[in-house]
Protein backbone atom coordinates (compact mmCIF):
# COMPACT_ATOMS: atom_id res chain seq x y z
CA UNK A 1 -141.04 105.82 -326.68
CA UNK A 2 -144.36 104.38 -326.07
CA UNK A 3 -147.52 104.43 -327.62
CA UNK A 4 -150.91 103.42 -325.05
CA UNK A 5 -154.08 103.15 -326.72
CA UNK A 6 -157.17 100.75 -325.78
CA UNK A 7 -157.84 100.92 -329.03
CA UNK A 8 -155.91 98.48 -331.96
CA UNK A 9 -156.27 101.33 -334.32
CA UNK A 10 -154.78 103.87 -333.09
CA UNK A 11 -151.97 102.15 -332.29
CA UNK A 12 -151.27 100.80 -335.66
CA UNK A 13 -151.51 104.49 -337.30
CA UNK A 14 -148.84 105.19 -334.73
CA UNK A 15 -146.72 102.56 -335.28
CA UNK A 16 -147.42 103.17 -339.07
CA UNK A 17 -146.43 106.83 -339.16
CA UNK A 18 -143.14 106.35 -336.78
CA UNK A 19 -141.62 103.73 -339.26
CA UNK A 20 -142.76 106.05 -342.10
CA UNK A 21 -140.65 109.25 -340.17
CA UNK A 22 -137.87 106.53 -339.76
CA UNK A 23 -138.36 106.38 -335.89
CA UNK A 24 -140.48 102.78 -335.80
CA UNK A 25 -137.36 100.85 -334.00
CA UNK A 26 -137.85 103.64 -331.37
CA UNK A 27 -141.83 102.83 -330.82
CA UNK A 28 -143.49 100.17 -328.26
CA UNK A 29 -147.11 100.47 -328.87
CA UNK A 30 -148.62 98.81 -326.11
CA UNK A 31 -152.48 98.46 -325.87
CA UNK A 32 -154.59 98.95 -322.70
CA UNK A 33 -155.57 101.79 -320.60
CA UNK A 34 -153.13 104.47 -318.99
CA UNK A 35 -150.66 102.87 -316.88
CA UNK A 36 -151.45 99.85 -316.87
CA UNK A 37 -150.21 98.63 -320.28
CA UNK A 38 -146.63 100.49 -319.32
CA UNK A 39 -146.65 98.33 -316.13
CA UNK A 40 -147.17 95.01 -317.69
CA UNK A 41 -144.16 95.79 -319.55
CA UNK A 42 -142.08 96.40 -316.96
CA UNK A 43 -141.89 100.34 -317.48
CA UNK A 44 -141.27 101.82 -313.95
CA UNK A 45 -140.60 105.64 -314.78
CA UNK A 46 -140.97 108.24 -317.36
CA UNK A 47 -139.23 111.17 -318.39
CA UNK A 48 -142.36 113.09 -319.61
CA UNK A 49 -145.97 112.11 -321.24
CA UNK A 50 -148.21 113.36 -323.98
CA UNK A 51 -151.34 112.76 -324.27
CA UNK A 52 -153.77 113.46 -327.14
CA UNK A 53 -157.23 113.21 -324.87
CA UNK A 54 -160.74 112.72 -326.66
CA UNK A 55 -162.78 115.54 -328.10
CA UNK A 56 -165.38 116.53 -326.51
CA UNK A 57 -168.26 118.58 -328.44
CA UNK A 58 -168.82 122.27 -326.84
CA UNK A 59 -172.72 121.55 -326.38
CA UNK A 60 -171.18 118.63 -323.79
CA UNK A 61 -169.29 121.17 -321.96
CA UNK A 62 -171.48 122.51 -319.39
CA UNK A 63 -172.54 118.69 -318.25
CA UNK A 64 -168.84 117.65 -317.25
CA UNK A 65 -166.89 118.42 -314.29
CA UNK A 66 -165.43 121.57 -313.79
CA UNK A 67 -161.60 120.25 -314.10
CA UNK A 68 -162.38 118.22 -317.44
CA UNK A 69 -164.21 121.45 -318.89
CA UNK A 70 -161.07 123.33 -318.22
């Protein structure tokens, strides 16, 4: 598994909480944005993603685009 954040902190909760659930051999946290990170590293394909994307306060809503309001 991978873990991509941009941010260091993130990242090191992940890491944190996968060896605390026994899984941390089983984690590359790699730090950047999107794809690029997983590139760098030589990751060509994936069998699925997650993503956990930013919250974004209801009153902000009706100023994005249509697809990210959705």
């Amino acid at each position: 598994m991978y873990a991509v954040d941009l941010s260091p902190v993130p990242l090191a909760y992940a890491a944190f909480n996968a060896r605390r659930l026994g899984v941390g051999g089983r984690l590359t946290p790699l730090r950047g944005s999107w794809y690029e990170p997983l590139e760098a590293a030589g990751v060509r394909q994936l069998a699925g993603v997650v993503s956990n994307p930013p919250y974004i306060p209801s009153t902000e809503m009706p100023g994005l685009q249509a697809e990210v309001g959705r």
